[in-house]
C-alpha atoms as a PDB file:
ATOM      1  CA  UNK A   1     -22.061  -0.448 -44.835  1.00  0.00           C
ATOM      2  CA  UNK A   2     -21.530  -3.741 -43.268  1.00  0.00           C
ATOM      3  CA  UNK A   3     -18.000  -3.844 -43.983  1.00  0.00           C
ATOM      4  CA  UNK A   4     -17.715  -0.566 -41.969  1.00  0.00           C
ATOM      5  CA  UNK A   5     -19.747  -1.645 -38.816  1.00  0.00           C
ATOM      6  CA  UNK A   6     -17.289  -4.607 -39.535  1.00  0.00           C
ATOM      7  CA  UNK A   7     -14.119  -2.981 -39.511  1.00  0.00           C
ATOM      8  CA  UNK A   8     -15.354  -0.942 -36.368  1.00  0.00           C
ATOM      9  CA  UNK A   9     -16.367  -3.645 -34.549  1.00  0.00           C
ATOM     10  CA  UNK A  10     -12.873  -5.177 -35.307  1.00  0.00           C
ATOM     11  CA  UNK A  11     -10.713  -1.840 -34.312  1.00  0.00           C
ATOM     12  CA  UNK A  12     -12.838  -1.282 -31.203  1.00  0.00           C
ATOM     13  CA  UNK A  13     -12.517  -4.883 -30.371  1.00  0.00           C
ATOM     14  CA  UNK A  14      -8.914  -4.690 -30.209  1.00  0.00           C
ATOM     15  CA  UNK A  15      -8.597  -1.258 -28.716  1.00  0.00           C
ATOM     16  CA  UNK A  16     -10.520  -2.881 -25.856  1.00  0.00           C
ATOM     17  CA  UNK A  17      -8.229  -5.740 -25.994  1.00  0.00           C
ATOM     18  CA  UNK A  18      -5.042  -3.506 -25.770  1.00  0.00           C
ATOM     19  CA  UNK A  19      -6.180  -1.854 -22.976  1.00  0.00           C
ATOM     20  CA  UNK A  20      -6.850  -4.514 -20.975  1.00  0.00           C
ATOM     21  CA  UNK A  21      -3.490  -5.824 -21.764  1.00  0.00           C
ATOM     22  CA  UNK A  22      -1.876  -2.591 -20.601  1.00  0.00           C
ATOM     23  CA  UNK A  23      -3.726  -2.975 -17.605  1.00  0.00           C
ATOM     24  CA  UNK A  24      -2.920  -6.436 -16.827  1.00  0.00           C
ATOM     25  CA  UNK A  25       0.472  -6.272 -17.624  1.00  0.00           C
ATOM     26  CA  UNK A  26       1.241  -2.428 -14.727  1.00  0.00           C
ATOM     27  CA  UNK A  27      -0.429  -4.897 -12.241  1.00  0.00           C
ATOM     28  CA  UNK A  28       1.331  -8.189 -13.042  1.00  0.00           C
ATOM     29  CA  UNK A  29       5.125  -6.333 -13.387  1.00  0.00           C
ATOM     30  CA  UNK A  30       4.192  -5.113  -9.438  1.00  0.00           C
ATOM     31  CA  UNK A  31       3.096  -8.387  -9.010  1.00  0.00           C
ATOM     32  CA  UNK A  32       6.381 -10.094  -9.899  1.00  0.00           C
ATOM     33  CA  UNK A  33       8.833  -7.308  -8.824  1.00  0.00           C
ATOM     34  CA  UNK A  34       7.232  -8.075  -5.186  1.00  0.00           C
ATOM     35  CA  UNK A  35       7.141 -11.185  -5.196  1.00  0.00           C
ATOM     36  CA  UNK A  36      10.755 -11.525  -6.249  1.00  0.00           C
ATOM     37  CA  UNK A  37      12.247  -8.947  -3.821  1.00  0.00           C
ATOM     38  CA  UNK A  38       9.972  -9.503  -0.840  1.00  0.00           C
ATOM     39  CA  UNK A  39      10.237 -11.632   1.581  1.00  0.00           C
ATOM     40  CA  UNK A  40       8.624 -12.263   5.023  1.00  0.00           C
ATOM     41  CA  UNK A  41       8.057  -8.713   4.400  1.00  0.00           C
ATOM     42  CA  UNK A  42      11.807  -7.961   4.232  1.00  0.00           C
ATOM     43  CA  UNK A  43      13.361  -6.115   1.329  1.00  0.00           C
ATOM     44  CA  UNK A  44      17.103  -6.911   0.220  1.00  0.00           C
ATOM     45  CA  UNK A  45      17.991  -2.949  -0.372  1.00  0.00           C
ATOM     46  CA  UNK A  46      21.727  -3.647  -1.188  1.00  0.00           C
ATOM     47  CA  UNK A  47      20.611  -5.990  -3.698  1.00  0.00           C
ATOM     48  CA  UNK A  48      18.495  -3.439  -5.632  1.00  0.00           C
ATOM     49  CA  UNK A  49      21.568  -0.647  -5.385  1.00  0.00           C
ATOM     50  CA  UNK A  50      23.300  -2.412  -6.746  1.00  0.00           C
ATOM     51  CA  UNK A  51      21.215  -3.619  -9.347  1.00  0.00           C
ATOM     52  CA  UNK A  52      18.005  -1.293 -10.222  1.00  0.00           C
ATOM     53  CA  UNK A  53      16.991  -1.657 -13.580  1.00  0.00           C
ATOM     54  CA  UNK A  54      13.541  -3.965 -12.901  1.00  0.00           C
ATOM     55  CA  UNK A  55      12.986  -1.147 -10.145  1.00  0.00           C
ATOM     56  CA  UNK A  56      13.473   1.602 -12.387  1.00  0.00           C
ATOM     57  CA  UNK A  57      11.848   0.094 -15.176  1.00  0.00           C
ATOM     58  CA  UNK A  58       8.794  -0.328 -12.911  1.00  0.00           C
ATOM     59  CA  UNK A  59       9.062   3.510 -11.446  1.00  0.00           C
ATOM     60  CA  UNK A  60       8.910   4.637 -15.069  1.00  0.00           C
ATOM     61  CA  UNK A  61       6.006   2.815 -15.905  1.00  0.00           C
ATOM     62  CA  UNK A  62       4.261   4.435 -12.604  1.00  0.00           C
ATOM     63  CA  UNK A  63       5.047   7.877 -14.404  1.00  0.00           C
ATOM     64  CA  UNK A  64       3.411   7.007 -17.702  1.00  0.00           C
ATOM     65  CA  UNK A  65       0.191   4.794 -16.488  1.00  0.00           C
ATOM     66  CA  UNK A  66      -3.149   6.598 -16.873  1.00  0.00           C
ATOM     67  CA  UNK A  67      -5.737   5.739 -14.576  1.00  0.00           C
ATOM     68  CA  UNK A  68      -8.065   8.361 -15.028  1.00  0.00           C
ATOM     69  CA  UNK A  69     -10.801   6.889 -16.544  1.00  0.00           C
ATOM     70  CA  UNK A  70     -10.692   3.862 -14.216  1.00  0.00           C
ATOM     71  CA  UNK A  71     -13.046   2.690 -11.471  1.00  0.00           C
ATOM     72  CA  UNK A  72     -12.253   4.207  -8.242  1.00  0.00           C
ATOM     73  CA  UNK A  73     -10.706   0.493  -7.023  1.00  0.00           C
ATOM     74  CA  UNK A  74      -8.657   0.358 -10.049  1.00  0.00           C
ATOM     75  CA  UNK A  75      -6.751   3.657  -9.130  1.00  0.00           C
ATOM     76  CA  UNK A  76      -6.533   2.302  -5.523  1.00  0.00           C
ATOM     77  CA  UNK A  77      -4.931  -0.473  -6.219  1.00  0.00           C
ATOM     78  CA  UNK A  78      -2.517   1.471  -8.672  1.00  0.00           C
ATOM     79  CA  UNK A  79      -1.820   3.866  -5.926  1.00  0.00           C
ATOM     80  CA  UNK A  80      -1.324   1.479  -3.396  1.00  0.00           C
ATOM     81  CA  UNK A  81       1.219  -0.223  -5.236  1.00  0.00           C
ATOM     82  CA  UNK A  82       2.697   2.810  -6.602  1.00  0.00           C
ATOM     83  CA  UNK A  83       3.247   3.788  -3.432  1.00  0.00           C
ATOM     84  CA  UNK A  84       4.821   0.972  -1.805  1.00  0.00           C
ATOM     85  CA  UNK A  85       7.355   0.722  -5.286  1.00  0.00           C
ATOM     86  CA  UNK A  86       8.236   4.546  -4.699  1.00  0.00           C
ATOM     87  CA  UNK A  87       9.184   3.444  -0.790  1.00  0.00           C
ATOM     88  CA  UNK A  88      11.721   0.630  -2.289  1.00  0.00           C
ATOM     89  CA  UNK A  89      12.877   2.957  -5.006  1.00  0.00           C
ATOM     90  CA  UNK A  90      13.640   5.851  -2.741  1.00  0.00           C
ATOM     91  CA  UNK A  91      14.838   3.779   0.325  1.00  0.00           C
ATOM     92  CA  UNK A  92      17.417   1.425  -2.656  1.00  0.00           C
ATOM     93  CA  UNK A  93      18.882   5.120  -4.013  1.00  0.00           C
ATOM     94  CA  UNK A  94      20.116   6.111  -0.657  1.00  0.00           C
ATOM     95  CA  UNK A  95      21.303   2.776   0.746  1.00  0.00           C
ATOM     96  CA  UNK A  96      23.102   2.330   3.064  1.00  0.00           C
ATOM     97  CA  UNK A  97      20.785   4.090   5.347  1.00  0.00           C
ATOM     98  CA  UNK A  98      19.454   2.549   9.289  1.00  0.00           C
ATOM     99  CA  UNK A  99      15.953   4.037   8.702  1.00  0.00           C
ATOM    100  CA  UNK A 100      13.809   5.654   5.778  1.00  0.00           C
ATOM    101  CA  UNK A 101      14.032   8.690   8.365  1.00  0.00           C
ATOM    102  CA  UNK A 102      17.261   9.213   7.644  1.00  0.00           C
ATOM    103  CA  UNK A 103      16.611  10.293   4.142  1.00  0.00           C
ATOM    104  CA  UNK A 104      15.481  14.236   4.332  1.00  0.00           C
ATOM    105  CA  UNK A 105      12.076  14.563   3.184  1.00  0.00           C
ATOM    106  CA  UNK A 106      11.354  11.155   3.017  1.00  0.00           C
ATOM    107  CA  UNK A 107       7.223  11.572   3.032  1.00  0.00           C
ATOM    108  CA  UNK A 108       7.002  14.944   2.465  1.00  0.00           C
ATOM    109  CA  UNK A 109       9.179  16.608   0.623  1.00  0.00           C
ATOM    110  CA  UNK A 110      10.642  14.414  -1.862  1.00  0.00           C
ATOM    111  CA  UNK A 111       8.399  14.160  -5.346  1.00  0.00           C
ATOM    112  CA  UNK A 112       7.822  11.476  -7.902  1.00  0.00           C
ATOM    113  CA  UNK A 113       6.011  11.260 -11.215  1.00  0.00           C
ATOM    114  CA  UNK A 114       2.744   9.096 -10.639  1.00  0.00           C
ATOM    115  CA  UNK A 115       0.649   8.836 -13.463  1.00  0.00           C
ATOM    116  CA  UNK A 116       1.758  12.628 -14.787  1.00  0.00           C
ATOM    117  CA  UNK A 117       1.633  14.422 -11.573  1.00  0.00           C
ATOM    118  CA  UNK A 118       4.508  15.193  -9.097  1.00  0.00           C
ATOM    119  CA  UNK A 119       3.285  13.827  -5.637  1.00  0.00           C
ATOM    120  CA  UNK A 120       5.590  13.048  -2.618  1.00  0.00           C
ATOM    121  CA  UNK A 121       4.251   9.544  -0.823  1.00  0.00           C
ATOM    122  CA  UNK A 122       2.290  11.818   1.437  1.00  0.00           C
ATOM    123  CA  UNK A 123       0.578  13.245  -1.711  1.00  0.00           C
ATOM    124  CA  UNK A 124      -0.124   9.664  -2.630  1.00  0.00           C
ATOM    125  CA  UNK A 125      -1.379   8.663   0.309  1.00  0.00           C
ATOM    126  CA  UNK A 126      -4.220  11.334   1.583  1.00  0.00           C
ATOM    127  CA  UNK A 127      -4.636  12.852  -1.595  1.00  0.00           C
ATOM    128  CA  UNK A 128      -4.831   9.538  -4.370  1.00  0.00           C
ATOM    129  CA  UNK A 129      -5.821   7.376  -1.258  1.00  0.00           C
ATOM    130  CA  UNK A 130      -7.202   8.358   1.754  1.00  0.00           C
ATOM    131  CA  UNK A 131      -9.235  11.617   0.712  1.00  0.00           C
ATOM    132  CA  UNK A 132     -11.214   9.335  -2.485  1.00  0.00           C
ATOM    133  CA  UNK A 133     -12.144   6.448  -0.530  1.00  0.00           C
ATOM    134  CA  UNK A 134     -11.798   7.028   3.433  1.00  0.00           C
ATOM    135  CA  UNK A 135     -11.054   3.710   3.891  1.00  0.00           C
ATOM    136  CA  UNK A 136      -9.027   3.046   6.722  1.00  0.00           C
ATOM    137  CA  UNK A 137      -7.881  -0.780   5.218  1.00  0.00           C
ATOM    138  CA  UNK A 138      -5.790   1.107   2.874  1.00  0.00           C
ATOM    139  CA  UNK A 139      -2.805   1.753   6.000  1.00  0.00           C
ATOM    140  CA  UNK A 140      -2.969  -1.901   6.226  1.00  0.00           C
ATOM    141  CA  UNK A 141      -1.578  -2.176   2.795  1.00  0.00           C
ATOM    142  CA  UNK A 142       1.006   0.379   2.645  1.00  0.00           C
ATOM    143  CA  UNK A 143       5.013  -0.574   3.378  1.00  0.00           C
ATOM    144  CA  UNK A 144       6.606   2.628   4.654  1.00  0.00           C
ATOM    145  CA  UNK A 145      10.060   0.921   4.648  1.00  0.00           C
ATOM    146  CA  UNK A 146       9.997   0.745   8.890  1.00  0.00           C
ATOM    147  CA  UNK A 147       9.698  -2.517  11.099  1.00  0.00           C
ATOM    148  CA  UNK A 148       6.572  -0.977  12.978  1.00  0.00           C
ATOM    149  CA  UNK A 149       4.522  -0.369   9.416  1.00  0.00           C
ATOM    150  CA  UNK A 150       2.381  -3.019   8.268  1.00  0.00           C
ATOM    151  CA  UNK A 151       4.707  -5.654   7.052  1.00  0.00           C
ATOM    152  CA  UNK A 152       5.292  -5.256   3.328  1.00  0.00           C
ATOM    153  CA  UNK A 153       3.125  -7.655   1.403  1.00  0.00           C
ATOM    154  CA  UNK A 154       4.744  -9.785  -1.691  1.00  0.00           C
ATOM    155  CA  UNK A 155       2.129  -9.667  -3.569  1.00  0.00           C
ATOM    156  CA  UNK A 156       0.231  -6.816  -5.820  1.00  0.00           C
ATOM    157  CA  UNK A 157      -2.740  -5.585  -5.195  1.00  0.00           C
ATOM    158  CA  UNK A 158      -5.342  -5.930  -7.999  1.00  0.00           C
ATOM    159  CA  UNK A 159      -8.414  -3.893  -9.141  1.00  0.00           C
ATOM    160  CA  UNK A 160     -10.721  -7.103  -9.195  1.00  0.00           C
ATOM    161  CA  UNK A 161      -9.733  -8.428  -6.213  1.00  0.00           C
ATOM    162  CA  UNK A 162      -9.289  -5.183  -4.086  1.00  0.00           C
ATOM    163  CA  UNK A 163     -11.756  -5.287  -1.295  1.00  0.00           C
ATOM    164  CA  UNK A 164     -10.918  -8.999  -0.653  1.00  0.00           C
ATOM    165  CA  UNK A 165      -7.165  -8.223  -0.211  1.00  0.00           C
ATOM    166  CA  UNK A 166      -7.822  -5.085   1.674  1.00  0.00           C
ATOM    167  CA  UNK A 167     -10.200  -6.869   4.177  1.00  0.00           C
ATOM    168  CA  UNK A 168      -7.176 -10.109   4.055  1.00  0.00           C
ATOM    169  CA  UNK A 169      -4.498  -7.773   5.431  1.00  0.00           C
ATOM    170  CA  UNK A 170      -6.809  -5.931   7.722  1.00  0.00           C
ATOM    171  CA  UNK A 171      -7.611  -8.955   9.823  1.00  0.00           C
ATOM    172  CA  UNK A 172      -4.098  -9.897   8.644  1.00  0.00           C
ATOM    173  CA  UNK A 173      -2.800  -7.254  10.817  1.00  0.00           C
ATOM    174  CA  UNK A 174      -4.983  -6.645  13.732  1.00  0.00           C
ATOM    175  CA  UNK A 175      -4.817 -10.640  14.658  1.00  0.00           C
ATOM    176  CA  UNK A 176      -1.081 -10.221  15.164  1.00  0.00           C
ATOM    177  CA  UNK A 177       0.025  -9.324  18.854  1.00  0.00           C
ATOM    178  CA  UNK A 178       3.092  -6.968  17.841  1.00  0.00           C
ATOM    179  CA  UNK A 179       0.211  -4.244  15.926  1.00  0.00           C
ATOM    180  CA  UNK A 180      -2.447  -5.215  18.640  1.00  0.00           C
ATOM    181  CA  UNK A 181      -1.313  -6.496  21.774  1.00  0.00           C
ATOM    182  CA  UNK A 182      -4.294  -7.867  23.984  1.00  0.00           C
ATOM    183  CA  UNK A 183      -2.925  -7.590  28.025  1.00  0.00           C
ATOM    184  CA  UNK A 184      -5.983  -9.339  29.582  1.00  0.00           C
ATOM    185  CA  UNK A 185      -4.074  -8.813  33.065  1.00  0.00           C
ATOM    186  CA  UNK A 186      -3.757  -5.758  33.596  1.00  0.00           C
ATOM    187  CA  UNK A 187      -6.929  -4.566  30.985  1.00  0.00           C
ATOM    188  CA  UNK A 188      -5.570  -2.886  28.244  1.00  0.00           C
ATOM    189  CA  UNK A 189      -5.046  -3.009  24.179  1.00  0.00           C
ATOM    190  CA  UNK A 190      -1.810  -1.927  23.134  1.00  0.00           C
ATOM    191  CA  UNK A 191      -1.958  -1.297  19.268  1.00  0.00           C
ATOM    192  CA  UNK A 192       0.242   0.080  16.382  1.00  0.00           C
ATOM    193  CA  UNK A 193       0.955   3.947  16.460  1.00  0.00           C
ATOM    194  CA  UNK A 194      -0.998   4.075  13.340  1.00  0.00           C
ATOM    195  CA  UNK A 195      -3.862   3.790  15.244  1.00  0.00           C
ATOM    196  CA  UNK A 196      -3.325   7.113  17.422  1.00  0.00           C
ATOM    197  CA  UNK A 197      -1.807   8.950  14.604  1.00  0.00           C
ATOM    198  CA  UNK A 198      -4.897   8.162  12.009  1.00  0.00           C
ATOM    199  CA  UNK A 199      -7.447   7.584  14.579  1.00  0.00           C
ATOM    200  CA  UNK A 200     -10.125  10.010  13.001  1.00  0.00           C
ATOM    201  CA  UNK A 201      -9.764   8.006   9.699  1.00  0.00           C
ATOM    202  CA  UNK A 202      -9.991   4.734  11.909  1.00  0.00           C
ATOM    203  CA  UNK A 203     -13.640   6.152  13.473  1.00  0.00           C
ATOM    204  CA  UNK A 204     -15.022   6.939  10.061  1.00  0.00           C
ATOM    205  CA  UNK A 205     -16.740   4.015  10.746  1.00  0.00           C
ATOM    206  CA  UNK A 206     -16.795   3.130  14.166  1.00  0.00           C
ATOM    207  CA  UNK A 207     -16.846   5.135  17.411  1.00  0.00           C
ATOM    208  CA  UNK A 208     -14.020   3.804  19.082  1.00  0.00           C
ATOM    209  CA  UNK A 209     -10.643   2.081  18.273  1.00  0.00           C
ATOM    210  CA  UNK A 210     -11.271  -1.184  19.867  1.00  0.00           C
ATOM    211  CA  UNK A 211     -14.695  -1.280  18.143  1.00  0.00           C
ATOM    212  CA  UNK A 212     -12.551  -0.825  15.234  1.00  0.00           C
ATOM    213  CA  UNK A 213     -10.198  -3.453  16.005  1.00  0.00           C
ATOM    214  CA  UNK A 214     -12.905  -5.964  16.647  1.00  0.00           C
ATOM    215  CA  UNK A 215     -14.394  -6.133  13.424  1.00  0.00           C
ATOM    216  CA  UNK A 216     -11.672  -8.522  12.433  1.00  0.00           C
ATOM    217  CA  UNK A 217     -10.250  -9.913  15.844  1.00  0.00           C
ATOM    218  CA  UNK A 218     -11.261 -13.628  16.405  1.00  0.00           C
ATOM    219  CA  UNK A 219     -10.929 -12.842  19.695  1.00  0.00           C
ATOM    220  CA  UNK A 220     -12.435  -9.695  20.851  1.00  0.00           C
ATOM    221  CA  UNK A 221     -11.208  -7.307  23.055  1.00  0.00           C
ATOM    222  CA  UNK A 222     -13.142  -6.065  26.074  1.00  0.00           C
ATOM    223  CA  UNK A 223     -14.816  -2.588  25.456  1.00  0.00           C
ATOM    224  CA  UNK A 224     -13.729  -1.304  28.490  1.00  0.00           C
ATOM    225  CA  UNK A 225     -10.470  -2.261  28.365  1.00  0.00           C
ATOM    226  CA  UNK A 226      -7.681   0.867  28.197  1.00  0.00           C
ATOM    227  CA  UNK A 227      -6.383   1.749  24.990  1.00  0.00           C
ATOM    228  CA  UNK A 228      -2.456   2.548  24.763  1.00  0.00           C
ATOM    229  CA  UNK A 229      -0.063   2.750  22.191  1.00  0.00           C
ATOM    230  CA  UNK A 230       3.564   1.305  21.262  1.00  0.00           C
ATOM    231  CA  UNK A 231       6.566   3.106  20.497  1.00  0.00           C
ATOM    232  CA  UNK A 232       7.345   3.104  16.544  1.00  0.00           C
ATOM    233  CA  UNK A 233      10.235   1.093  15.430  1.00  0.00           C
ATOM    234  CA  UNK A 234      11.261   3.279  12.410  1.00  0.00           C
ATOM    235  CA  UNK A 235      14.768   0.681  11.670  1.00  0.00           C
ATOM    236  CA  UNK A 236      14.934  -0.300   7.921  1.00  0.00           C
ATOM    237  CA  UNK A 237      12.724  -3.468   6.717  1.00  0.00           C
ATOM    238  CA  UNK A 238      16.159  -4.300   5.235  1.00  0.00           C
ATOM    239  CA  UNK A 239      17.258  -8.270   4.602  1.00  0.00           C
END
């Protein structure tokens, strides 16, 4: 009998182990693949036509990782960086292109395997994302492949350290002037399109968008100060 509860300790102890090494290793190939490839937010796209096997190798991992049984920050952070792989992946298979509009179906249409389901990026991002956690960090975190999205960030994100890095990028982002542009003269915020396109996801929390905004501005902006919006730069974050 003790030689059982022996060898079941044993097989359970490395069944845990394995798993955890599968999970370290999904998180730690995004980390490297993004760290090599991105910088300053910039992707070389010509570069990875030419020479896709890491990115492929990473895309078919994406279709065969489970995360179903995971905490609800683990499968964030898998779908974040799923997503933000599947942007590279699809934007590298059609280079040359000026924009990740020019690819038809870019968002919506075109499908991917993620973790044994066929999702477009849309699918990924209100259904796996947005819809699960209403947590408006998340568009902080996502590269769409544009100049105007949320530069891309060279780093993966991790379960354990989720909240920190989604709360990093979101004062990350609203502290620089070309997402939210303070004009004290003339009284006015000018901020990101994502803010006017996802501004019911922005007010989960907060009434207004510069309420929003100021929860990680240094420097707040006046409440009464009139909220506009830039125009979207949708050119390639190409290098």
């Amino acid at each position: 009998m003790r030689k059982v509860t022996l060898l079941l300790t044993i097989f359970y102890s490395f069944s845990g182990f394995s798993q955890n090494s599968d999970t370290t290793t999904i998180f730690d190939d995004f980390n490297s693949f993004l760290l090599n490839e991105v910088v300053f937010g910039l992707v070389d796209y010509d570069k990875l036509n030419k020479n896709p096997e890491q990115l492929n190798t990473l895309v078919d991992a994406i279709a065969k990782y489970n995360p179903s049984d995971s905490s609800q920050d683990h499968k964030t952070a898998f779908y974040i960086n799923a997503y933000n792989i599947l942007v590279i992946k699809q934007v590298a298979d059609n280079f040359p292109i000026k924009s990740p509009m020019d690819v038809k179906g870019f968002f919506k249409v075109n499908t991917f395997n993620v973790a044994g389901e066929i999702l477009t990026l849309d699918g990924i991002e209100f259904t796996k994302l947005m819809s699960p956690t209403k947590d408006p960090r998340i568009h902080f975190a996502l590269g769409c492949g544009a100049r105007s999205c949320p530069f891309l960030y060279d780093n993966a994100f991790y379960p354990e350290k989720l909240q920190e890095q989604l709360e990093f990028r979101a004062e990350l982002i609203i502290d620089r002037p070309n997402y939210v542009y303070v004009d004290n003269r003339n009284g006015r915020v000018v901020l990101n399109k994502i803010f006017d396109w996802y501004s019911d996801q922005f007010k989960y929390e907060s009434e207004t968008l510069i309420e929003y905004v100021n929860k990680y501005k240094f420097y707040k902006v006046p409440t009464d100060y009139v909220v506009e919006f830039q125009e979207y730069d949708w050119s390639l974050n190409d290098r």
